[in-house]
Protein backbone atom coordinates (compact mmCIF):
# COMPACT_ATOMS: atom_id res chain seq x y z
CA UNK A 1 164.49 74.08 174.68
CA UNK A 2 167.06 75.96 173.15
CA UNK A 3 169.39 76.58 175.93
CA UNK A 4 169.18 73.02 176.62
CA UNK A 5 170.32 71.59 172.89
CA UNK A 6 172.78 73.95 173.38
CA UNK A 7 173.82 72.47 176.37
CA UNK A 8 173.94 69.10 175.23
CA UNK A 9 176.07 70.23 172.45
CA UNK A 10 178.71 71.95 174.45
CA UNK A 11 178.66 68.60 176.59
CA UNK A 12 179.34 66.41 173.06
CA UNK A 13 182.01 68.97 171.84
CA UNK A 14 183.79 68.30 175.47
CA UNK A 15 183.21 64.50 175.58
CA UNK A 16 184.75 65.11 171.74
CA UNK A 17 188.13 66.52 173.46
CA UNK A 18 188.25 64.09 175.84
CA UNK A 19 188.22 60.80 173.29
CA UNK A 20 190.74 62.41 171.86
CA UNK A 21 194.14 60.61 173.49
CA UNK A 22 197.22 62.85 173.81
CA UNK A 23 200.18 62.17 171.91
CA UNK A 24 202.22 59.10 173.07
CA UNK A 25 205.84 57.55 173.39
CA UNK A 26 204.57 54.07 172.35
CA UNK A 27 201.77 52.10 170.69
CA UNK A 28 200.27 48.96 171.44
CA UNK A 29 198.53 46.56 169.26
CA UNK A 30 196.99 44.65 172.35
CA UNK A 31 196.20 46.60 175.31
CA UNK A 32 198.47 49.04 177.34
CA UNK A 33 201.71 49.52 177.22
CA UNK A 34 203.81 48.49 179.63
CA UNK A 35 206.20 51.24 179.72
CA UNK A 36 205.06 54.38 181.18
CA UNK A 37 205.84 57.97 180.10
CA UNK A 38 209.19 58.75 181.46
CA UNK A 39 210.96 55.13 181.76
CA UNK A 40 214.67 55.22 181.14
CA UNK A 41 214.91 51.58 179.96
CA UNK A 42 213.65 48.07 178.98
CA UNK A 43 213.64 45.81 181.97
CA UNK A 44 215.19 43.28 180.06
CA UNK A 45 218.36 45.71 179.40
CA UNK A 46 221.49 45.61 181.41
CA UNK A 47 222.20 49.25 181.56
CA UNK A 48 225.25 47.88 184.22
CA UNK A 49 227.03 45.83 181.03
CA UNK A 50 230.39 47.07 180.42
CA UNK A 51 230.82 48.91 176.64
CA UNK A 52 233.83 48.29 174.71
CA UNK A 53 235.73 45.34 173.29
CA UNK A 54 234.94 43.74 169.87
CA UNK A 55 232.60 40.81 168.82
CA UNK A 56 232.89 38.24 165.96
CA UNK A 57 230.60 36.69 163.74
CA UNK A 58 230.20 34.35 161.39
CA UNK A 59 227.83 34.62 158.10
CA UNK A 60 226.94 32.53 155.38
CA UNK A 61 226.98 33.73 152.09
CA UNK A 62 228.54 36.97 150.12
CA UNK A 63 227.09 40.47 150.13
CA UNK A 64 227.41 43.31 147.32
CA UNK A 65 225.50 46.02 148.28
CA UNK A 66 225.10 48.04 151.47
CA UNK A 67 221.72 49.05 150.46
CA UNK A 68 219.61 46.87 151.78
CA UNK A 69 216.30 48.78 150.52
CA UNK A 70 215.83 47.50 147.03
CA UNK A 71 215.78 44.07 145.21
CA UNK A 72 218.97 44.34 143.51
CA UNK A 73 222.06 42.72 145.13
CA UNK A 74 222.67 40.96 148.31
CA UNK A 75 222.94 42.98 151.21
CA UNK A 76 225.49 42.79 154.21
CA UNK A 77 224.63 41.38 157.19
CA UNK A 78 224.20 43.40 159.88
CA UNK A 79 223.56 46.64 157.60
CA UNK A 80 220.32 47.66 159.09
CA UNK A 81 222.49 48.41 162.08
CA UNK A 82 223.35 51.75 160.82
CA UNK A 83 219.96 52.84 160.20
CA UNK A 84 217.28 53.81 163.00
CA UNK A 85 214.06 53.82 162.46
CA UNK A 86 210.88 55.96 163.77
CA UNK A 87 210.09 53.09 166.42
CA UNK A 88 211.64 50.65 168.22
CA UNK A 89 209.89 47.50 169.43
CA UNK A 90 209.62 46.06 172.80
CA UNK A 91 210.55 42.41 173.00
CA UNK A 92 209.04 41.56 176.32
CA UNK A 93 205.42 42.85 175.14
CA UNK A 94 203.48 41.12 172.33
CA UNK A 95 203.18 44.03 169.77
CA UNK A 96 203.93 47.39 171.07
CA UNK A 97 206.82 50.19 169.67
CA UNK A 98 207.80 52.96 171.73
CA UNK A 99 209.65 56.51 169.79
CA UNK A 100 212.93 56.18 168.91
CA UNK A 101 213.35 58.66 166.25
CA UNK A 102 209.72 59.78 166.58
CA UNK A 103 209.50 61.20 170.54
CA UNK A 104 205.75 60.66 170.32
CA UNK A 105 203.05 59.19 168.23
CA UNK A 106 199.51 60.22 168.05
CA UNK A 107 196.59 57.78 166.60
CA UNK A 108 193.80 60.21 165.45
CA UNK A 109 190.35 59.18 167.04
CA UNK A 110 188.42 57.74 164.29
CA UNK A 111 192.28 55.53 163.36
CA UNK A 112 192.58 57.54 159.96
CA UNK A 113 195.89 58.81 160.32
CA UNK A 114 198.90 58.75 162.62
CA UNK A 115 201.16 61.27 163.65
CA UNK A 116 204.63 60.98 164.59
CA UNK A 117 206.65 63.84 165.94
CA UNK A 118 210.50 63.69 165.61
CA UNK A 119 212.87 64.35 168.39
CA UNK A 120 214.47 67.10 168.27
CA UNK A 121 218.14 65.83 168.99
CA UNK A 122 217.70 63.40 166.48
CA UNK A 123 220.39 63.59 164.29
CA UNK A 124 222.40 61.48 161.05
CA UNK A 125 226.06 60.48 161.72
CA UNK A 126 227.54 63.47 159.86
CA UNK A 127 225.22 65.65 162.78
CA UNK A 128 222.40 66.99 160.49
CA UNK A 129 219.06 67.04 162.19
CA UNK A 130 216.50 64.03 160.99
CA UNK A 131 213.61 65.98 159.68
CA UNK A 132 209.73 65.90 158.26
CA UNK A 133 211.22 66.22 154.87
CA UNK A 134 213.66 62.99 155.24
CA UNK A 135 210.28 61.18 156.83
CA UNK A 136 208.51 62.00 153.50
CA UNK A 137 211.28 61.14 150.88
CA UNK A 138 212.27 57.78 152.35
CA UNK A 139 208.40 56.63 152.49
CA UNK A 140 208.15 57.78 148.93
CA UNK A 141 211.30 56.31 147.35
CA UNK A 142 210.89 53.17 149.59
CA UNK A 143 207.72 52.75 147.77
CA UNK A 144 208.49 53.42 144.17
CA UNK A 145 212.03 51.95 144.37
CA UNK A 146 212.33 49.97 146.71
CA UNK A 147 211.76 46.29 147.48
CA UNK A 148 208.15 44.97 146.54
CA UNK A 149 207.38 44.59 150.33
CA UNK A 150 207.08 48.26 150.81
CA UNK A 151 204.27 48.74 148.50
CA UNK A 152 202.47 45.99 150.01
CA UNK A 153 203.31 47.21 153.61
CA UNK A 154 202.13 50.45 152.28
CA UNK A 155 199.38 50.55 150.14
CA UNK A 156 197.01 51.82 152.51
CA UNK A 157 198.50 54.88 153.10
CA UNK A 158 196.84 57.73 150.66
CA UNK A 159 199.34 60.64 151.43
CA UNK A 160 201.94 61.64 153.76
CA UNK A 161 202.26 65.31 154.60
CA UNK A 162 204.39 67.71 156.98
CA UNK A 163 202.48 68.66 159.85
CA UNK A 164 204.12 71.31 162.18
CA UNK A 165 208.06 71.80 162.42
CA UNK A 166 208.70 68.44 163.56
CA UNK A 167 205.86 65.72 163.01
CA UNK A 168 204.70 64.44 159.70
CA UNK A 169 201.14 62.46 159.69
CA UNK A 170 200.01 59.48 157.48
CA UNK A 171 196.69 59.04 155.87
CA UNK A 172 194.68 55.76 155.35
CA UNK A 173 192.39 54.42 153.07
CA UNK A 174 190.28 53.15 155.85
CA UNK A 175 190.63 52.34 159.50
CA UNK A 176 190.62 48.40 159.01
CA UNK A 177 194.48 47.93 159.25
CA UNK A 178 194.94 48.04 163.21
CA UNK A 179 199.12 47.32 162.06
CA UNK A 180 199.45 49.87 159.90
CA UNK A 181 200.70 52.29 162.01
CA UNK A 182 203.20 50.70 163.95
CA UNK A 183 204.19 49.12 160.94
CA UNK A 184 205.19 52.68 159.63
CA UNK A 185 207.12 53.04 162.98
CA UNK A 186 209.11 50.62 161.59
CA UNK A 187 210.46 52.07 158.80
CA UNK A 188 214.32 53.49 158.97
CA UNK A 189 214.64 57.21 158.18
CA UNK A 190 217.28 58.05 155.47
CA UNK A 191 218.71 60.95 154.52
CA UNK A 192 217.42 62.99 151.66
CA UNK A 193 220.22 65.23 151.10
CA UNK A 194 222.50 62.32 151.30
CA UNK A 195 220.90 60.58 148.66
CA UNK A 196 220.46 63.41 145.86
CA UNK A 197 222.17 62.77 142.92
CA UNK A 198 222.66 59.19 144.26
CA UNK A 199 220.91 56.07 142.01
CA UNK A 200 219.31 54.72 144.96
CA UNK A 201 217.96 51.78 142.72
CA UNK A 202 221.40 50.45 142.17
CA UNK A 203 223.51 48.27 144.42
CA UNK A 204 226.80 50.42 146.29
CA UNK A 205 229.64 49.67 148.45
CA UNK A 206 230.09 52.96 149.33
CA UNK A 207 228.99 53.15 153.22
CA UNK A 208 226.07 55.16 152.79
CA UNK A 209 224.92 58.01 155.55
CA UNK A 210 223.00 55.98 158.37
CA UNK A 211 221.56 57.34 161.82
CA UNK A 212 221.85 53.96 163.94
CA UNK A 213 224.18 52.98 167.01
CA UNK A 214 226.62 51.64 164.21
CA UNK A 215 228.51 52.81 161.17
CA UNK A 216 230.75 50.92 158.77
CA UNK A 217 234.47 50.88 160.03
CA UNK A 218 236.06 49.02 157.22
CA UNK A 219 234.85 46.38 154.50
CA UNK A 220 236.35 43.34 152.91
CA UNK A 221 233.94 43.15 149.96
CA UNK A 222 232.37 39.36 149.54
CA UNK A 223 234.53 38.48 153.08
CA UNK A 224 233.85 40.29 156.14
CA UNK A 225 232.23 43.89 157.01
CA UNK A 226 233.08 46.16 160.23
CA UNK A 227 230.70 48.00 162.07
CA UNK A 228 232.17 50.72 164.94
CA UNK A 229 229.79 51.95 167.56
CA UNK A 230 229.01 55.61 167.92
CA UNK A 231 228.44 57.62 170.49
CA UNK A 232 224.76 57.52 170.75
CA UNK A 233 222.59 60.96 171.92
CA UNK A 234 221.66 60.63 175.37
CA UNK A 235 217.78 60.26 177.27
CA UNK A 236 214.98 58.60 175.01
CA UNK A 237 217.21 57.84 172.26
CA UNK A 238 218.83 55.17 174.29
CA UNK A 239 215.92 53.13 175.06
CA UNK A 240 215.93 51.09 171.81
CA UNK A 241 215.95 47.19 172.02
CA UNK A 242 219.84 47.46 170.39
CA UNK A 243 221.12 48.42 173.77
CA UNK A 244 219.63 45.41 175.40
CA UNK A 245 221.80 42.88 173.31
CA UNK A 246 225.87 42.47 173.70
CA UNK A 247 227.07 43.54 170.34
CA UNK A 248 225.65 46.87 171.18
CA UNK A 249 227.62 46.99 173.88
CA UNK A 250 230.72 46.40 172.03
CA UNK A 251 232.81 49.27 170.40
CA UNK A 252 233.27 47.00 167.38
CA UNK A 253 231.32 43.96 165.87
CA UNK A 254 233.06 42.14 162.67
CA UNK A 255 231.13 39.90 160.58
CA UNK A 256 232.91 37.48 158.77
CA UNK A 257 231.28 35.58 155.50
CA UNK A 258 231.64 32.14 153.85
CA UNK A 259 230.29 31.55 150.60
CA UNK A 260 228.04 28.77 150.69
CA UNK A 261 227.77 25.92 148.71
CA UNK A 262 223.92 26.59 147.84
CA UNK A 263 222.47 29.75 146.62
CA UNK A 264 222.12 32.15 149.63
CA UNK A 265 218.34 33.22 150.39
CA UNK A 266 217.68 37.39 149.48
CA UNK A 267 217.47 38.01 152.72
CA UNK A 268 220.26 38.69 155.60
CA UNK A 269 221.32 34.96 156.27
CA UNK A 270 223.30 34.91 159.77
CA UNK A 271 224.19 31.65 161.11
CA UNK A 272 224.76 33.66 164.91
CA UNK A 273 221.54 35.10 164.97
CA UNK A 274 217.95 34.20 165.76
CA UNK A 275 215.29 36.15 164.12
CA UNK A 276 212.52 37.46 166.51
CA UNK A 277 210.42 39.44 164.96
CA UNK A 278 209.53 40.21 161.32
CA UNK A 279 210.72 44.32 160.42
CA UNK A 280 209.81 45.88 157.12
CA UNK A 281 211.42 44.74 153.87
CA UNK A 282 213.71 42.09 155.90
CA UNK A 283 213.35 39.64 159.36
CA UNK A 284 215.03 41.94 162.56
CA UNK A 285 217.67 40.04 164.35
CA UNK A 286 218.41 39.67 168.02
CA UNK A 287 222.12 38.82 167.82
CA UNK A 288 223.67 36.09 169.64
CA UNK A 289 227.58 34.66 170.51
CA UNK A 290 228.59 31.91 167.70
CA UNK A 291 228.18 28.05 168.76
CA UNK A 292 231.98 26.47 168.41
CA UNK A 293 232.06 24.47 164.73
């Protein structure tokens, strides 16, 4: 009788191991992904599309800040193009993210935490590495200073710690929130170094240190903002959605703004873009040519 409990229990604690899933490049609210392990990019992308040139676009309203994390000011468009963020979304799939600055993600069995593991090569613009420690500080500051979204977004989450050299893993009140982990895949990474000593509450038009395919070139405050691309780490890193669309392609993109005779809306407010899919704290936009006036 003995032998045979014993049995059964070695057979649970294997069956155990086995529910457990490995650690993953994407995550998929409905289903399975569609991208296996390994692919080099979205179908949809036109890795054949020449790079270089410059694109124009037009924008309604002003901007005063290039922080567009908290609720004071109005932030320029196109400014989340500096920033990356853990995940990057699939646009020919309903709901799934795959690693962008995570390399993989891992969904504990019983859905009470997540972890996601950084890429090594993932680096800010001034080449420091993205670490746990940057992870941590921009999901705590996001939520004590930053727009009132975030705390809704992420008031499930109990604690965030460091887990390893390179992953840090979120906690949840309970396992009712299927979103809530690819929802923290969304979130940019910024850099806590960068921002010591920095008021990150208050509105700046000092270019502040991003780790996107873009960084600000130039700025005509209230009139137009440049963004120049940079050169972009190479494998997994350039899978994101951004190299899908033109002005990712292009060495420059200028935005140009006109005030507008209403009150512009808080959030980015781009005449020559179409908003696909709603991002943390503001709408993502898939970026589009300008229809002649």
């Amino acid at each position: 009788m003995g032998k045979a409990l014993a049995v059964a229990a070695a057979l649970l604690l294997l069956a155990a191991g086995a529910a457990r899933a490995a650690p993953s490049e994407g995550m998929s609210l409905y289903g399975d992904l569609k991208y296996k392990p390994g692919f080099t990019h979205f179908d949809y992308a036109n890795t054949d599309a020449p790079i270089g040139g410059t694109i124009r676009y037009a924008a309604i309203g002003t901007y005063d800040t290039l922080n567009p994390f908290v609720i004071n000011g109005v932030p320029a468009a196109g400014i989340n193009l500096i920033f990356d963020t853990l995940t990057a979304a699939s646009e020919d799939e309903p709901a799934s993210e795959y690693g962008l600055v995570a390399e993989t993600m891992d969904l504990a069995p019983d859905k009470m935490s997540v972890l996601y593991t950084l890429r090594k090569q993932a680096r800010f613009h001034d080449g420091t590495p993205i670490t746990p420690a940057d992870v941590i500080w921009t999901f705590e500051t996001l939520q004590k200073q930053g727009l009132p979204a975030y705390r809704e977004y992420y008031g499930d989450v109990t604690k965030v710690v460091q887990e390893g050299e390179r992953g840090v893993r979120f906690y949840f009140k309970s396992a009712k929130n299927r979103e809530l982990p690819q929802i923290l895949g969304q979130m940019p990474v910024l850099s806590k170094t960068y921002w010591a000593g920095r008021d990150f509450s208050k509105t700046t038009l000092t270019p502040p240190l991003g780790s996107g395919p873009y960084t600000i070139k130039s700025l005509d405050p209230g009139r137009s903002i440049t963004y120049a691309r940079v050169r972009i780490i190479g494998g997994p890193l350039s899978r994101s959605t951004r190299a899908a669309t033109i002005s990712t392609r292009s060495a420059t993109i200028i935005i140009a703004t006109r005030r507008s005779r209403s009150k512009p809306s808080r959030p980015d407010n781009m005449t020559c873009a179409s908003k696909t899919r709603q991002r943390i704290g503001r709408p993502a936009m898939t970026a589009r040519p300008c229809a002649p006036a």
